[in-house]
Protein backbone atom coordinates (compact mmCIF):
# COMPACT_ATOMS: atom_id res chain seq x y z
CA UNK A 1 175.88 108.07 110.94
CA UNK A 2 177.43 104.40 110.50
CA UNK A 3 175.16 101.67 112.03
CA UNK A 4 176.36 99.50 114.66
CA UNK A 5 177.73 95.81 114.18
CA UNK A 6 175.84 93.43 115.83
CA UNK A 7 175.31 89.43 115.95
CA UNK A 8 172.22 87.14 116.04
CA UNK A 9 172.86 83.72 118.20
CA UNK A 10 171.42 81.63 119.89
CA UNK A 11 169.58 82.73 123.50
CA UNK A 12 171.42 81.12 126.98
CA UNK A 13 169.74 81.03 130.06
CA UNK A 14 172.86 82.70 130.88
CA UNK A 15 171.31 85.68 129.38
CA UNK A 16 168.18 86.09 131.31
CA UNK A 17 169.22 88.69 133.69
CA UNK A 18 170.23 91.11 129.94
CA UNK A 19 166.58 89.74 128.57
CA UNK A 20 165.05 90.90 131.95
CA UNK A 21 167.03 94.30 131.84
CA UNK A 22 165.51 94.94 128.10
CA UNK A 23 161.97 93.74 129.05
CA UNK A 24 161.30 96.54 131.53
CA UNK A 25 162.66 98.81 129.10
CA UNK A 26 160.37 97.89 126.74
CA UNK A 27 156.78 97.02 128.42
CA UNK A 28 154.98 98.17 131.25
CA UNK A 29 154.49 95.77 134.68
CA UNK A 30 151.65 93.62 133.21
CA UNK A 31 153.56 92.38 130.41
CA UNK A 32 156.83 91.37 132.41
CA UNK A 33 157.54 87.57 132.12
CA UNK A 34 159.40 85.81 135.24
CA UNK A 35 163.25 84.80 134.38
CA UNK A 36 161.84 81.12 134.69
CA UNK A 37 159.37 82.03 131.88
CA UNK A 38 162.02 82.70 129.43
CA UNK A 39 164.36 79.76 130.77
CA UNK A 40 161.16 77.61 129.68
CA UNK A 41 161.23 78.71 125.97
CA UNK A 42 164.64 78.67 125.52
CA UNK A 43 165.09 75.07 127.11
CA UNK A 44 161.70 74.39 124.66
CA UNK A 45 163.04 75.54 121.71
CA UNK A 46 166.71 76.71 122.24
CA UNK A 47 167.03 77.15 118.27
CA UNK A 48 163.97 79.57 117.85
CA UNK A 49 165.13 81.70 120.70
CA UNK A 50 167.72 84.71 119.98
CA UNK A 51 169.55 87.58 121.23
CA UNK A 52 171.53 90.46 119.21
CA UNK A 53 174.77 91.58 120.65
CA UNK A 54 176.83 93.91 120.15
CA UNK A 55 180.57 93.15 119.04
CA UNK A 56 181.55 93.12 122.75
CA UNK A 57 178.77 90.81 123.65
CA UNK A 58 176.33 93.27 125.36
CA UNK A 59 172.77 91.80 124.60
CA UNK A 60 171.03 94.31 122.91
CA UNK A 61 167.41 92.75 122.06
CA UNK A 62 166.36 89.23 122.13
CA UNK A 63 163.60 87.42 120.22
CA UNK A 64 161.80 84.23 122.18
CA UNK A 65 159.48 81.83 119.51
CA UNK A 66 158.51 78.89 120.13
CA UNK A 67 157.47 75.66 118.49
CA UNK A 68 153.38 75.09 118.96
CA UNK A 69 149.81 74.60 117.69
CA UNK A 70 146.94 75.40 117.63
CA UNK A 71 146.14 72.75 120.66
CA UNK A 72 149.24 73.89 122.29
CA UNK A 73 149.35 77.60 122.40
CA UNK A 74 151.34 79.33 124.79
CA UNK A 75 150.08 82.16 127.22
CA UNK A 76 151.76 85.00 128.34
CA UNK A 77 153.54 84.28 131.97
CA UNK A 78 153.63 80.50 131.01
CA UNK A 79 156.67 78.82 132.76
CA UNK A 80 155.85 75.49 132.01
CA UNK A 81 155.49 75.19 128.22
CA UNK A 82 156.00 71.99 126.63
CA UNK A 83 156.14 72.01 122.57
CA UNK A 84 153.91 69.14 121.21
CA UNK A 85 155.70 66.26 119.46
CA UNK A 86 154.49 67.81 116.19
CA UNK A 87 154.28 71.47 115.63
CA UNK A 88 152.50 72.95 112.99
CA UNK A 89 153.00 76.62 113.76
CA UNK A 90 156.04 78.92 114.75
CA UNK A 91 155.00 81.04 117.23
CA UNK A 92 156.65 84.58 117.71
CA UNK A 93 156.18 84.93 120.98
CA UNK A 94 158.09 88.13 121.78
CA UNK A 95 160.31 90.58 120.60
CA UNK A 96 162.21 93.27 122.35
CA UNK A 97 165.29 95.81 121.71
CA UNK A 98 167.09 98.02 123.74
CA UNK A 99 167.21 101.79 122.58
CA UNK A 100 170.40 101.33 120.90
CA UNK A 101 169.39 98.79 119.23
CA UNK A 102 166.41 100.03 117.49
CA UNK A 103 166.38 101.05 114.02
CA UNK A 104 170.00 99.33 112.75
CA UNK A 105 168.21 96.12 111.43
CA UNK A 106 167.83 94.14 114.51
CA UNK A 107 164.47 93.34 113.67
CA UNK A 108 164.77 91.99 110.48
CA UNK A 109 167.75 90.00 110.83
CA UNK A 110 165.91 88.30 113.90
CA UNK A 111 163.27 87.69 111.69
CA UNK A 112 165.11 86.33 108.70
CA UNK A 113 167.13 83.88 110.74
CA UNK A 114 164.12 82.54 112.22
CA UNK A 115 162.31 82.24 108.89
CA UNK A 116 165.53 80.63 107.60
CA UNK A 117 165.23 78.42 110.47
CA UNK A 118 161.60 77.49 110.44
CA UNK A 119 161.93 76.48 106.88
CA UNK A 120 163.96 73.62 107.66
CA UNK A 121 160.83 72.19 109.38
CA UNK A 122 158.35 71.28 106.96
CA UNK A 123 155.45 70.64 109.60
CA UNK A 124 155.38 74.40 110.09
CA UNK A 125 152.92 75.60 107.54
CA UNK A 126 152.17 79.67 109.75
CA UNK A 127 153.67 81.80 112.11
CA UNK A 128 151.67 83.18 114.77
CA UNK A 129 151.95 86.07 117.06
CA UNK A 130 150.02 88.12 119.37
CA UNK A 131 150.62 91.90 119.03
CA UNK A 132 150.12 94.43 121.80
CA UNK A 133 150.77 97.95 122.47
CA UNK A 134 149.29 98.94 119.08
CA UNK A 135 152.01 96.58 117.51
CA UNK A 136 149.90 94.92 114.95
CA UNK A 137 150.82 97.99 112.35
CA UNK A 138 154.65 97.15 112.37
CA UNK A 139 153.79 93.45 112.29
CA UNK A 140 151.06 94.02 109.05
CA UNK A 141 154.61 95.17 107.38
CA UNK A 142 156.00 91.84 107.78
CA UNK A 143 152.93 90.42 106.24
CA UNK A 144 150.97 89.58 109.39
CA UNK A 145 147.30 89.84 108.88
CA UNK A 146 145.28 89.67 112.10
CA UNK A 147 142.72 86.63 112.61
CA UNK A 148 139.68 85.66 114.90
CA UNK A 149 141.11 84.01 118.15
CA UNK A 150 137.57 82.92 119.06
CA UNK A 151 137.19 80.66 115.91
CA UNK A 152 140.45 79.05 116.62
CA UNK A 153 139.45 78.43 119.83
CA UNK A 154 142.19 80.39 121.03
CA UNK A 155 140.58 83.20 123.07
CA UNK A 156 141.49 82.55 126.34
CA UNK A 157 144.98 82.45 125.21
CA UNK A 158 145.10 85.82 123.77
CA UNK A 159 142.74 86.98 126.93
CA UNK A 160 146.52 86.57 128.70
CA UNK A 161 147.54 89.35 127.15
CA UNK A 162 145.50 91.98 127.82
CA UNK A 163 143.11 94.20 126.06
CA UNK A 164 143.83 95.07 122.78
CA UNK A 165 145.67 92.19 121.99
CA UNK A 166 145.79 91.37 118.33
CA UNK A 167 146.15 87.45 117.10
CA UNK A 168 147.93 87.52 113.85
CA UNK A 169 149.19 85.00 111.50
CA UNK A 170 151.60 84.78 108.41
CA UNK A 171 151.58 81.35 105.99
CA UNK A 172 155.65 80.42 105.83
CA UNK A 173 156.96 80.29 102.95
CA UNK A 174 158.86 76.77 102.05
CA UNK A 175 161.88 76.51 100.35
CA UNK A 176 162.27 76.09 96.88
C-alpha cells in the first residue's frame, strides 16, 4: 500500500474548526481545549504551530508548541498565554492526527520541522512536553526522558493535566 502525500505548514486560525474536529477524535472531554485556546498559541507562536494536509488541503493532524520557560509554563485550557521575551525552552504542547493520518510519517515530519525550526533560536537549550494517555512510551522514542515537575516547580502546571501526566524533557540539539 502507497502512503499518502501530505504537507506540513504553518497553523491559521482559519483552521481551528479542522483542529477542533481532530481533537475529539483523539482525546476524551477533559482534555478538549476551547477554539480560543488554540487561536492563543498560534497568534503566540504562529511559526511553532502546524498542521499536515493532505494534497487537497484537508487538515489531517496539527501540532501546537509554543515558545516558554520554566517561569512561563503553559497549562492545559490556557487561552491567554503570553511567551516571555526570552524563551529558553520549546514546549510541545500537543500533538494530534486524524486516523488517516496515522502511521504515514506525520509525526516525524512535524517533529523534524519543528526541531529544524527551534534550532534557529539559540536561547532554546530543551524541549518540554507533558505526555498523557500512557504517551510517555512513544515520546521515550524520540528521546524524551521524563523529569520531576515538583523540583522545577512546575507541579501545578502538570496538575492541569490530569492524573498520570508525565513531564518530559529532551536537550535540543544546535546546529553545527
Amino acid at each position: 500500500m502507497q502512503k499518502a502525500s501530505f504537507i506540513i505548514r504553518h497553523a491559521l486560525v482559519g483552521d481551528i474548526a479542522a483542529i477542533n474536529r481532530i481533537q475529539h477524535e483523539c482525546y476524551p472531554e477533559e482534555y478538549h481545549e476551547t477554539s480560543e485556546a488554540f487561536i492563543n498559541k498560534i497568534q503566540q507562536s504562529p511559526d511553532f504551530c502546524l498542521v499536515a494536509t493532505n494534497l487537497q488541503g484537508q487538515v489531517l493532524g496539527y501540532f501546537m508548541c509554543v515558545l516558554a520557560s520554566l517561569e512561563q509554563f503553559p497549562c492545559l485550557h490556557t487561552e491567554n498565554f503570553e511567551c516571555p521575551k526570552k524563551p529558553s525552552l520549546l514546549y510541545l504542547h500537543d500533538m494530534a492526527l486524524s486516523t488517516f493520518a496515522r502511521g504515514r510519517g506525520v509525526r516525524q515530519a512535524f517533529l523534524r520541522a519543528i526541531f529544524q525550526k527551534a534550532q534557529q533560536l539559540p536561547t532554546l537549550k530543551s524541549a518540554y512536553l507533558v505526555a498523557v494517555q500512557g504517551a510517555e512510551v512513544v515520546w521515550q522514542k524520540e528521546g524524551f526522558k521524563p523529569i520531576n515537575a515538583q523540583q522545577l516547580g512546575l507541579a501545578e502546571q502538570l496538575n492541569t493535566y490530569g492524573e498520570g501526566a508525565v513531564l518530559m524533557a529532551k536537550k535540543l540539539a544546535m546546529p553545527v
